[in-house]
Structure formats: C-alpha cells, structure tokens
N, C-alpha and C. Protein backbone atom coordinates (compact mmCIF):
# COMPACT_ATOMS: atom_id res chain seq x y z
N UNK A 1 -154.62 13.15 -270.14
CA UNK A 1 -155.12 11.93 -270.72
C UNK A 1 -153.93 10.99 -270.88
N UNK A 2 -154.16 9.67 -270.42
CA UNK A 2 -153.11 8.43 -270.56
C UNK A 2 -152.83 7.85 -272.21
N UNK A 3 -151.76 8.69 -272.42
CA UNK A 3 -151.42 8.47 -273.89
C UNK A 3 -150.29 7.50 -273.96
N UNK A 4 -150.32 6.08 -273.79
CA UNK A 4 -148.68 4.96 -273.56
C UNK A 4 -148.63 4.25 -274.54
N UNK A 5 -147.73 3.91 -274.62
CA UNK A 5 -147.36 2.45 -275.53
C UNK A 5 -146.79 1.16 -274.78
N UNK A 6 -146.59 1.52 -274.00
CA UNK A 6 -145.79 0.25 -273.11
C UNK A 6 -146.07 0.60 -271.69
N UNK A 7 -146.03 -0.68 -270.90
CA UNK A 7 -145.94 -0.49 -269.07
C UNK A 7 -145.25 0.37 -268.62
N UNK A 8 -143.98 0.32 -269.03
CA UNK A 8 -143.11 1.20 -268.21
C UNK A 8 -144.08 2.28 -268.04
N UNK A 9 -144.23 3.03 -269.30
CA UNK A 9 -144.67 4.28 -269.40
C UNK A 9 -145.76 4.69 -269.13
N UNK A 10 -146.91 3.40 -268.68
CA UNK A 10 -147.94 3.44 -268.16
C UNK A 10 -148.32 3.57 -267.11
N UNK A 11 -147.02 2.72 -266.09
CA UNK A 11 -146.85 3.12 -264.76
C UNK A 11 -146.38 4.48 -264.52
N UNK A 12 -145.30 5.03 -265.21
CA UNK A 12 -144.67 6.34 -265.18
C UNK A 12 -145.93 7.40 -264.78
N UNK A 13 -146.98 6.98 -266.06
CA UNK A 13 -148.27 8.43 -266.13
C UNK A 13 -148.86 7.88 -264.94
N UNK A 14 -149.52 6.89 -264.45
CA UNK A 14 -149.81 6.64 -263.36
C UNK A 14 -149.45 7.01 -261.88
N UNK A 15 -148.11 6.80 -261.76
CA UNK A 15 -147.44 7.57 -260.58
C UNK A 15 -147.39 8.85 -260.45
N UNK A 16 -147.34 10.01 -261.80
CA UNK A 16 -147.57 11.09 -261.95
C UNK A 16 -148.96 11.54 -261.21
N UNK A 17 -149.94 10.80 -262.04
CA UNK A 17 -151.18 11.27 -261.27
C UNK A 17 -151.64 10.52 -259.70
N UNK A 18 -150.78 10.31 -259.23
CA UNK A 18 -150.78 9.71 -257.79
C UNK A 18 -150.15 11.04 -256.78
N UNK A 19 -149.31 11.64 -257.86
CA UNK A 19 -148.78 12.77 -256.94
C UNK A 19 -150.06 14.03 -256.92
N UNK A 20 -151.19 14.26 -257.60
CA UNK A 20 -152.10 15.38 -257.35
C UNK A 20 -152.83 15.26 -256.07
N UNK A 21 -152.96 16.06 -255.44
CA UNK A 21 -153.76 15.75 -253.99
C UNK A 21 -155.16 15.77 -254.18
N UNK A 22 -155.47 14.64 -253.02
CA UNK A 22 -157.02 14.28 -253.07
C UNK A 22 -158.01 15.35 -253.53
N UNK A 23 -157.51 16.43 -252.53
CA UNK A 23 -158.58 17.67 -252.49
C UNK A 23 -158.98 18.34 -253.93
N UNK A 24 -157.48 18.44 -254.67
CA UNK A 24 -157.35 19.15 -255.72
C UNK A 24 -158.29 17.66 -257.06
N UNK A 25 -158.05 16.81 -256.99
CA UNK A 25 -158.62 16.15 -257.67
C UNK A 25 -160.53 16.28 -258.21
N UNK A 26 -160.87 15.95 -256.38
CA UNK A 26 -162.30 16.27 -255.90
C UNK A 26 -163.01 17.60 -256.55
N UNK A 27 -161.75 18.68 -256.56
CA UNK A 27 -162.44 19.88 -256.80
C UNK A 27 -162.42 20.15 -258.04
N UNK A 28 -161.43 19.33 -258.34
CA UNK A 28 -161.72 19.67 -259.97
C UNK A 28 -162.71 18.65 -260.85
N UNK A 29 -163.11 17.74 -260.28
CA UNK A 29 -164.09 17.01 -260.53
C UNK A 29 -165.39 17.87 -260.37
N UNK A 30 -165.29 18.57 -259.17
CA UNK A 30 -166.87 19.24 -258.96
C UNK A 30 -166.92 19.99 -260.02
N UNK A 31 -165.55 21.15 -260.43
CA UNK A 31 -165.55 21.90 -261.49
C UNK A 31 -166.15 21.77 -262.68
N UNK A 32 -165.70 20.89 -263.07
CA UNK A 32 -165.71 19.97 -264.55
C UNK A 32 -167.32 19.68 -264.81
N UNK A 33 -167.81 19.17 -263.11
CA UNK A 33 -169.50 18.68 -263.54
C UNK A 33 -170.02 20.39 -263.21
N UNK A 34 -169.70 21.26 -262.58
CA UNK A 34 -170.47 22.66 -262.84
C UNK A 34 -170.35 23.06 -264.31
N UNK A 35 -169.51 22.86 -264.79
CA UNK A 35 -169.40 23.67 -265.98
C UNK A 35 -170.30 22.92 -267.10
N UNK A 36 -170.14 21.34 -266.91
CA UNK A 36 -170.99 20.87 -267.91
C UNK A 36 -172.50 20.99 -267.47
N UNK A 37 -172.93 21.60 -266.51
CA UNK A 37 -174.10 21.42 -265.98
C UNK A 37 -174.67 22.54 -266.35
N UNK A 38 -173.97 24.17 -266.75
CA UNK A 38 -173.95 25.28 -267.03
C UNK A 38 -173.80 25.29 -268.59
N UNK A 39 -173.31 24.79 -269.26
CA UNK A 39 -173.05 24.36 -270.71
C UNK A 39 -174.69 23.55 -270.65
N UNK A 40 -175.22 22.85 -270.78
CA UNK A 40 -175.75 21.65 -271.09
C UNK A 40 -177.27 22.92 -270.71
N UNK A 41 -177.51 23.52 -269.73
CA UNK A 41 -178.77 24.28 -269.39
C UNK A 41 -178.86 25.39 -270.31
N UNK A 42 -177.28 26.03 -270.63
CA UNK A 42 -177.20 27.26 -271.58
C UNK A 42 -177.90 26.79 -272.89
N UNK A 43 -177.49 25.71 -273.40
CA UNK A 43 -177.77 25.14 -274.58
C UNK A 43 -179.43 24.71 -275.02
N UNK A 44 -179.70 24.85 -273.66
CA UNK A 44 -181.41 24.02 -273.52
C UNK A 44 -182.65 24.84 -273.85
N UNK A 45 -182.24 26.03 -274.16
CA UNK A 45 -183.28 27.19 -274.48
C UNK A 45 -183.47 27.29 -276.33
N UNK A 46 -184.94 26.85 -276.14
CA UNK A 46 -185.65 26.71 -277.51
C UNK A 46 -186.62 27.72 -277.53
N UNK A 47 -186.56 27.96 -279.15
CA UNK A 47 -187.47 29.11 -279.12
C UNK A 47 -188.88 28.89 -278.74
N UNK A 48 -189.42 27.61 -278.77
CA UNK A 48 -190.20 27.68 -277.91
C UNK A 48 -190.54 27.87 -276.52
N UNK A 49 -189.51 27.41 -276.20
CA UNK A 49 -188.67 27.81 -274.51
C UNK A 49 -190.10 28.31 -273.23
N UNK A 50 -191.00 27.21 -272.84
CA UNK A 50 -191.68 27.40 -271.94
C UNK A 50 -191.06 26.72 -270.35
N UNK A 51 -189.78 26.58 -270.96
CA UNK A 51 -188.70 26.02 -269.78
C UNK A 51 -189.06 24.65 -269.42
N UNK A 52 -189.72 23.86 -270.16
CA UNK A 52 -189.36 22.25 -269.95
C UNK A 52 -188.12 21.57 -270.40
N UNK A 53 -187.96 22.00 -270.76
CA UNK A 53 -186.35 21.20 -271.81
C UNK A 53 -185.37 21.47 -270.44
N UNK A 54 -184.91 23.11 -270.43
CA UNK A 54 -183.92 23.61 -269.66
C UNK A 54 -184.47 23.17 -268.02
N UNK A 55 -185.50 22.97 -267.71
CA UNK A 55 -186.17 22.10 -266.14
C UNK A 55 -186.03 20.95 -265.98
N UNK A 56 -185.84 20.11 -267.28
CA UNK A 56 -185.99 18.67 -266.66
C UNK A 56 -184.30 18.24 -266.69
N UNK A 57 -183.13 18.86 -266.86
CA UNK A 57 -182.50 18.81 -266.79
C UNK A 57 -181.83 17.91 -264.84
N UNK A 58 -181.07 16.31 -265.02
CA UNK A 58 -181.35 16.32 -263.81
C UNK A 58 -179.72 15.62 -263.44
N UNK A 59 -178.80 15.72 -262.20
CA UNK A 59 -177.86 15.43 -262.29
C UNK A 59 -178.03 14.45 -261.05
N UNK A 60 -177.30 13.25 -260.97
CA UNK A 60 -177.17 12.22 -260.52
C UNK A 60 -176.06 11.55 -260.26
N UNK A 61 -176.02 11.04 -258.71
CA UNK A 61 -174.05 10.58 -258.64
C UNK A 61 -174.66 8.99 -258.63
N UNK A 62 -174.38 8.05 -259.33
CA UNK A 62 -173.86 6.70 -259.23
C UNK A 62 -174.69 5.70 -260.33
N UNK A 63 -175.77 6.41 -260.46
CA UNK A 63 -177.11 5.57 -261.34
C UNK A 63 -177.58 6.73 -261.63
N UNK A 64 -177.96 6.37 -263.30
CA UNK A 64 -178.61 7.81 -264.12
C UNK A 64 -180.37 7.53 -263.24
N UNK A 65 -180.77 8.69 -264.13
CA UNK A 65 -182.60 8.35 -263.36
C UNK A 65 -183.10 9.18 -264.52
N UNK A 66 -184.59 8.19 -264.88
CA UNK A 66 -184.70 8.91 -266.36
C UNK A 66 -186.26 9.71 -265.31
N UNK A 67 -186.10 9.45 -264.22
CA UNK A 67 -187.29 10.33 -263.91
C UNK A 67 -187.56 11.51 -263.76
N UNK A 68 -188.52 12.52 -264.13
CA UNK A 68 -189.32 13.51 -264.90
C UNK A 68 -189.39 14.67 -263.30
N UNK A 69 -188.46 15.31 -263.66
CA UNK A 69 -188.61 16.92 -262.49
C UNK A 69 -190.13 17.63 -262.75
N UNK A 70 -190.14 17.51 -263.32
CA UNK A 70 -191.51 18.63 -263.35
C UNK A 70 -191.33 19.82 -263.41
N UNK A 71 -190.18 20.33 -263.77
CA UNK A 71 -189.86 21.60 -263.47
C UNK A 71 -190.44 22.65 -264.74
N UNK A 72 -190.05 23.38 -264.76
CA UNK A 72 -190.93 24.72 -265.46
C UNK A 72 -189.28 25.81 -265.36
N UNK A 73 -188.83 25.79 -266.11
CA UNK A 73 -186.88 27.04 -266.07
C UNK A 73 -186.91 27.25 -266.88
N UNK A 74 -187.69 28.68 -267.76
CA UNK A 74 -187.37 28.92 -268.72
C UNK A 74 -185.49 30.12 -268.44
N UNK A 75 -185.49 30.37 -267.35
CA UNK A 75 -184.04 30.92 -267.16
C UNK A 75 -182.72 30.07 -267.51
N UNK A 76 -183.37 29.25 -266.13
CA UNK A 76 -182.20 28.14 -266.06
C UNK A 76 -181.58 28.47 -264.70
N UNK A 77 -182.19 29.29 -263.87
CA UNK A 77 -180.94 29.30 -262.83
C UNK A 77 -181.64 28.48 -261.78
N UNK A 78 -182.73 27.90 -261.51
CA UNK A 78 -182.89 27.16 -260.74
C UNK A 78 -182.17 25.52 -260.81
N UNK A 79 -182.91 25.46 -262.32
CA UNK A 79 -182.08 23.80 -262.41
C UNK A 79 -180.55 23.83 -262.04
N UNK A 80 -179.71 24.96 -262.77
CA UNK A 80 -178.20 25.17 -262.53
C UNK A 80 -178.41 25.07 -261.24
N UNK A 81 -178.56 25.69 -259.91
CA UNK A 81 -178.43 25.18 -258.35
C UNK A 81 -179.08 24.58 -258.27
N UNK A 82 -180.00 23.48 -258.59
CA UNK A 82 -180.33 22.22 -257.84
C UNK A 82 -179.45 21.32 -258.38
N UNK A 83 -178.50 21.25 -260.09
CA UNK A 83 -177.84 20.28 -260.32
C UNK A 83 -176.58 20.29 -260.06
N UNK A 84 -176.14 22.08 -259.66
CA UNK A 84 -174.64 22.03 -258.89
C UNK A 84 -174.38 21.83 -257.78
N UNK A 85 -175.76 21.46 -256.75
CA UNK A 85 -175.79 21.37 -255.36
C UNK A 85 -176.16 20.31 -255.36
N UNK A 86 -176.09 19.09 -256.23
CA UNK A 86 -175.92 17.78 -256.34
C UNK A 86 -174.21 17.63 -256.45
N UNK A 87 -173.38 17.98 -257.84
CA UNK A 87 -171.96 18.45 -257.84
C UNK A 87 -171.21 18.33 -256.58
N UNK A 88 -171.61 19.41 -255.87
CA UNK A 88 -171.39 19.65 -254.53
C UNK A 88 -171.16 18.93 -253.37
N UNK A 89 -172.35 17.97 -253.50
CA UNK A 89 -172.33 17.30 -252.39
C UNK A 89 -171.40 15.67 -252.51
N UNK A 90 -170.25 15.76 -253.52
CA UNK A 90 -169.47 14.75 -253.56
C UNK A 90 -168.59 14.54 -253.06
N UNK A 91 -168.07 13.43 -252.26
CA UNK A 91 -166.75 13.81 -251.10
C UNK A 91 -165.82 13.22 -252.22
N UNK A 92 -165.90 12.24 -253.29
CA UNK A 92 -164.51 12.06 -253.85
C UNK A 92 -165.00 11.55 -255.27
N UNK A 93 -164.09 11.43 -256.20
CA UNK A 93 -164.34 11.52 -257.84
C UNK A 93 -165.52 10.08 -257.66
N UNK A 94 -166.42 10.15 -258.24
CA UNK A 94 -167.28 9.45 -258.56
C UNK A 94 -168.28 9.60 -260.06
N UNK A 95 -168.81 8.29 -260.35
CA UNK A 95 -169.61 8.82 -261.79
C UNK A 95 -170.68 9.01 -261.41
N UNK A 96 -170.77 10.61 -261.99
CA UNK A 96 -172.08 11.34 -261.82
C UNK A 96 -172.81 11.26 -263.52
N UNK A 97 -174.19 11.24 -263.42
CA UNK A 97 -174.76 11.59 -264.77
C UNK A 97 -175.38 12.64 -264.67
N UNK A 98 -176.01 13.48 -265.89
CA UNK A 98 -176.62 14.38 -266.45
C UNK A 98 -177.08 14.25 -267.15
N UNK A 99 -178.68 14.10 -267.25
CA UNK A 99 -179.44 13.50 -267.79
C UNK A 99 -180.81 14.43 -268.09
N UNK A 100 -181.53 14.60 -269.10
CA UNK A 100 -182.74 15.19 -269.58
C UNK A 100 -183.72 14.13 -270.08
N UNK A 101 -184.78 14.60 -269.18
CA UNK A 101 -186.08 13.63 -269.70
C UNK A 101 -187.21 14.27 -270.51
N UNK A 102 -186.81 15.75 -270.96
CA UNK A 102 -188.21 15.67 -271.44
C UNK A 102 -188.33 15.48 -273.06
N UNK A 103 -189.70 15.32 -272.72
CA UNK A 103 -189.98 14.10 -273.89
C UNK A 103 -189.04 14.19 -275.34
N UNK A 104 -189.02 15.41 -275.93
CA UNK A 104 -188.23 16.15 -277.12
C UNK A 104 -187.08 16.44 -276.89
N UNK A 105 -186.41 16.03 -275.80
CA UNK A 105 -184.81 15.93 -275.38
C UNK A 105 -184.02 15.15 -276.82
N UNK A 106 -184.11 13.85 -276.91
CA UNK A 106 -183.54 13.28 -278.13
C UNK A 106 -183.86 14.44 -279.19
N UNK A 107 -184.91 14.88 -279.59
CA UNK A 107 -184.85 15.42 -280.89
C UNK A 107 -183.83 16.42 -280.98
N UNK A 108 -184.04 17.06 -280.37
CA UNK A 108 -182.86 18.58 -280.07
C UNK A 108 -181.45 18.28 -279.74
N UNK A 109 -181.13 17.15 -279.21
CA UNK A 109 -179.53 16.48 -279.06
C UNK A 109 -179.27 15.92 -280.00
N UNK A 110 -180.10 15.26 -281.09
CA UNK A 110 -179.73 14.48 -282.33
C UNK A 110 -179.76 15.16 -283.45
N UNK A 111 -180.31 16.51 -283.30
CA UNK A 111 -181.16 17.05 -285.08
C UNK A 111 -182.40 16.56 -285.33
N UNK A 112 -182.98 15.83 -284.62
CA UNK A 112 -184.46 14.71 -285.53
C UNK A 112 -185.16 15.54 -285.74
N UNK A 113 -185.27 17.22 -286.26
CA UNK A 113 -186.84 17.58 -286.03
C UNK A 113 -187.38 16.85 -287.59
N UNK A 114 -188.43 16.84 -288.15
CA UNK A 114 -188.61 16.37 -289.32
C UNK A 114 -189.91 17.19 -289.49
N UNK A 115 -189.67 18.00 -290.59
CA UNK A 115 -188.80 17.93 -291.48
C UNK A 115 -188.11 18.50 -291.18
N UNK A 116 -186.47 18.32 -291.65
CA UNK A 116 -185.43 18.70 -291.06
C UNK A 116 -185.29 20.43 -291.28
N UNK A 117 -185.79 21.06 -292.42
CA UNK A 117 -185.77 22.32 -292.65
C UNK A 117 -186.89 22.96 -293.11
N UNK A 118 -188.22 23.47 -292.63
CA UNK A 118 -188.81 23.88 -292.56
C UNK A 118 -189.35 25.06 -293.01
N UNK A 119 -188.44 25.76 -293.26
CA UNK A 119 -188.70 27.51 -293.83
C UNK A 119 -189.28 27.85 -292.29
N UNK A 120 -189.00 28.96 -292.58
CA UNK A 120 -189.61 30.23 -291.74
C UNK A 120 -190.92 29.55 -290.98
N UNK A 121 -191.02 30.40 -289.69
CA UNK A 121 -192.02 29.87 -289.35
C UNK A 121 -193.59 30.26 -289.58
N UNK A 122 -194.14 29.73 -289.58
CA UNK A 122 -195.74 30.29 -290.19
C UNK A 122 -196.92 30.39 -288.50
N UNK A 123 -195.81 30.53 -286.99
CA UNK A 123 -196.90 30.50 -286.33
C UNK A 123 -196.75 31.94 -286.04
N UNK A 124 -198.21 32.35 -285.70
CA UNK A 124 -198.50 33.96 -285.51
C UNK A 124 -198.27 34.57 -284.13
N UNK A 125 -197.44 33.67 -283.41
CA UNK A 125 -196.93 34.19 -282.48
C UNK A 125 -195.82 35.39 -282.33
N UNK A 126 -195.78 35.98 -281.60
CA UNK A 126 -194.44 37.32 -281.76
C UNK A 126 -193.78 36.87 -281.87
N UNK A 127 -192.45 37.40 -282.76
CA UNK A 127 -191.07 36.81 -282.73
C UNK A 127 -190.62 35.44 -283.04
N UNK A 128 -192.17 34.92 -283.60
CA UNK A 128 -191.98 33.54 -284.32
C UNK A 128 -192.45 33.30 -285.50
N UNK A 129 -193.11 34.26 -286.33
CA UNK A 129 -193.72 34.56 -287.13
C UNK A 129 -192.56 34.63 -288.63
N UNK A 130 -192.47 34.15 -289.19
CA UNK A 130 -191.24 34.23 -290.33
C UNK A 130 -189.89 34.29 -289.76
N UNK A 131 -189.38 33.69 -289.05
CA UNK A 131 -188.37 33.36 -288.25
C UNK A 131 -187.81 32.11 -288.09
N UNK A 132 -186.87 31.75 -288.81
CA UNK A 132 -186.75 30.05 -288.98
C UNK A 132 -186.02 29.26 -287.68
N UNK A 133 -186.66 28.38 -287.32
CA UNK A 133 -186.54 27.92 -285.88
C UNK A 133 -185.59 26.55 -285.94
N UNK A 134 -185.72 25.90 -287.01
CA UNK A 134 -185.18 24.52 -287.60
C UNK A 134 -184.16 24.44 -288.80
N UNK A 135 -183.24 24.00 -288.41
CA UNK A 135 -182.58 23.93 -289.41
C UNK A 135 -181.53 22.84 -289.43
N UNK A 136 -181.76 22.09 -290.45
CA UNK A 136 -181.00 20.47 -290.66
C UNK A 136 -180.85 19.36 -289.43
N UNK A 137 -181.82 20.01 -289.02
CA UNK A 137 -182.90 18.62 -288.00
C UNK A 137 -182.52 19.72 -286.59
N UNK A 138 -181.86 20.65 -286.64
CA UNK A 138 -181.58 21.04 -284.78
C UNK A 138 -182.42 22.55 -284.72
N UNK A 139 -182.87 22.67 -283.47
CA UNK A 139 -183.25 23.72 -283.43
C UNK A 139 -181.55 24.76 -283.38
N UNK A 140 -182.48 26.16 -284.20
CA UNK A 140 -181.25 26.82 -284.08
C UNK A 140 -180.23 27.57 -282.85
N UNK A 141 -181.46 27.48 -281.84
CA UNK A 141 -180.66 27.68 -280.42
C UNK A 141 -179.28 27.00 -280.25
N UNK A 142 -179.46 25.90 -280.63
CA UNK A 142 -178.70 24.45 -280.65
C UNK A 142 -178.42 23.30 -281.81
N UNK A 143 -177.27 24.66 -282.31
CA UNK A 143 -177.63 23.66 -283.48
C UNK A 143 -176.55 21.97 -283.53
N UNK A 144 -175.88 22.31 -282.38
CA UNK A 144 -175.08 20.94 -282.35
C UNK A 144 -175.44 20.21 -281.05
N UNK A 145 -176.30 20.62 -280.65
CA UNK A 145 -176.74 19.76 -279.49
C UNK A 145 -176.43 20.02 -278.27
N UNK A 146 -176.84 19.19 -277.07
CA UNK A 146 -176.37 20.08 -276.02
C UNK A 146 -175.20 19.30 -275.48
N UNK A 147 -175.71 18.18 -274.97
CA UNK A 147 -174.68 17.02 -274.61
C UNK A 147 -173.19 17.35 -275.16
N UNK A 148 -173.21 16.34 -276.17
CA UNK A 148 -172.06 16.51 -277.04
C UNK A 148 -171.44 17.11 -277.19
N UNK A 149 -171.87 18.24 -277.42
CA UNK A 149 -170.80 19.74 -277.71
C UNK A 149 -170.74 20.12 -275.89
N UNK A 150 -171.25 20.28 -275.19
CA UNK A 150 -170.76 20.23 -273.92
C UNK A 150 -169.53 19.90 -273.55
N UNK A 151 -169.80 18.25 -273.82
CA UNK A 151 -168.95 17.46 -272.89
C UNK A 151 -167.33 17.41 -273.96
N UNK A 152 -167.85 17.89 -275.16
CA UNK A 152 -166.49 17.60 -275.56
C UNK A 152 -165.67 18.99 -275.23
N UNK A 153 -166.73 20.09 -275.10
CA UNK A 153 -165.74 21.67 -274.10
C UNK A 153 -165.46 21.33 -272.92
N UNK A 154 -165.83 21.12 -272.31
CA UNK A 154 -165.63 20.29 -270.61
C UNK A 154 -164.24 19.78 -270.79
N UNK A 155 -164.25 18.86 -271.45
CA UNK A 155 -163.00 17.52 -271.55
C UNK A 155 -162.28 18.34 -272.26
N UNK A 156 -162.01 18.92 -273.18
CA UNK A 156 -160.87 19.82 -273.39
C UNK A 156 -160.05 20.59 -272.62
N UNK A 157 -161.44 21.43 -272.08
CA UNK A 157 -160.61 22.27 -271.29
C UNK A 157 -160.28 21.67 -270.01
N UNK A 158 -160.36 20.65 -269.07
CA UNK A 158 -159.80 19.89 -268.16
C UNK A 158 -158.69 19.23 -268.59
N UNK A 159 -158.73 18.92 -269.97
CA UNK A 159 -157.58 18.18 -270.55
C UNK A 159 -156.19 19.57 -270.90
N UNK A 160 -156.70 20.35 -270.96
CA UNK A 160 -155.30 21.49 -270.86
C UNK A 160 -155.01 21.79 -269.28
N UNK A 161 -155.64 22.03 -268.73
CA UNK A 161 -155.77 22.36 -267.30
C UNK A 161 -154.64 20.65 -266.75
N UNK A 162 -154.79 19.58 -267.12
CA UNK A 162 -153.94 18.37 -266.40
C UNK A 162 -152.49 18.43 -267.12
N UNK A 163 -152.37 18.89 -268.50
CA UNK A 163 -151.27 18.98 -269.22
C UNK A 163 -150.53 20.29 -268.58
N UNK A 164 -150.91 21.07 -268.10
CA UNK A 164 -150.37 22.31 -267.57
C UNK A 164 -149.82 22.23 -266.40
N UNK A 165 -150.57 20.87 -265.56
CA UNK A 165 -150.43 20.70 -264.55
C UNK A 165 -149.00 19.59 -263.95
C-alpha cells in the first residue's frame, strides 16, 4: 500500500511497483478475487440455507450487474467455479465486482434482521427448534457479514504478501 508524504517518495513507491512483472501482478489479482470469492460463498450459508443466498452470488469484470442467477447452492461449489472461472478469464488487473442479489442479501451483510434478537427459535423444524439463529441483527452463520469481513481478509493478506515482496 502507497504510504508517502511527498513526490519524491511517491515516485520512489511507484517505480518500485513498476519493477513486479506483468504476469506476477495478473496472477495475483486472479488470487486475491478467488479467495474473496471463496470467503464471501463460505460466509453465505444460513441456517435456513436452501442455497439462494450462497447461488446468487455473481462476479463481474468492468460493470457490477444486480441481475438475479437463479441459482439454488446450498454447497457452494458451483457458484465458487462459475465465479472463479469469471476470475480466470482476465488477461490484466481490471475492476471486477462481486455482487449478491438475493433479495435478503442486505439484511445478512448489515445485521438488519428485526428484531435484532429473537430468542431461540420457535420453528418445529429439525435442528431449528430452540436454536437461536439471530443475534444483534446478523444471522449467526455470519455474524459480521460477508462482504466486509471478506474483503478486509483479502486486503490484508495481499497487503503482507506486497510488503514481503
């Protein structure tokens, strides 16, 4: 990360990162979007989990798209290869998004469930039956969200990986 106070030293970090080669750049770009793409699907499993959340998961190089996969992953390993074989197909650093459309996406990335804490659950389903699912607006799968806490593991650990480098 470009930490300067002055030109000199701005050009200095600049010329530094002029010396990494194309290839190595590219690939660590693909890296960076697999891992958040693998982070972000891990995170997407709710105990309700009929795999819409973790399906509509959708990755995009240049313009987000809020449009609706249709998908059905309660695993996750399909969306993970259709959104790393988007990753994939990038010949050089570009802005890619990662994006979730389904409908209860915001609630589960923000905390909104309301009421935010619920007690135990009262549905008579297996394994949901007195089992508290909510807690201070996030489901407990997730309780910090998926995005966010993603992208700020992503960017860390790329950010030691360039300091090392």
């Amino acid at each position: 990360m470009l930490e300067v106070t002055n030109m000199k030293e701005f050009l200095g970090e600049i010329d530094d990162l002029m010396k990494v080669p194309f290839d190595t750049v590219v690939a660590m770009h693909k890296a960076a979007g697999r891992d958040a793409i693998n982070g972000v699907v891990n995170r997407s499993k709710t105990s309700v989990d009929r795999g819409e959340l973790t399906g509509e998961w959708n990755t995009t190089i240049g313009t987000p798209s809020e449009a609706r996969t249709g998908r059905l992953d309660q695993v996750g390993t399909e969306t993970k290869n259709k959104n790393i074989s988007v990753m994939e197909s990038i010949k050089e650093p570009t802005v890619t998004y990662t994006q979730n459309s389904a409908r209860h996406a915001h609630v589960l990335e923000f905390g909104l469930f309301v009421p935010p804490d619920p007690g135990p659950s009262k549905q008579k389903r297996p394994g949901r039956e007195g089992v508290v699912l909510v807690s201070g607006g996030f489901a407990v799968r997730s309780p910090q969200g998926m995005l966010g806490v993603t992208f700020d593991s992503v960017k860390a650990k790329y950010e030691r990986i360039a300091v090392k480098a």
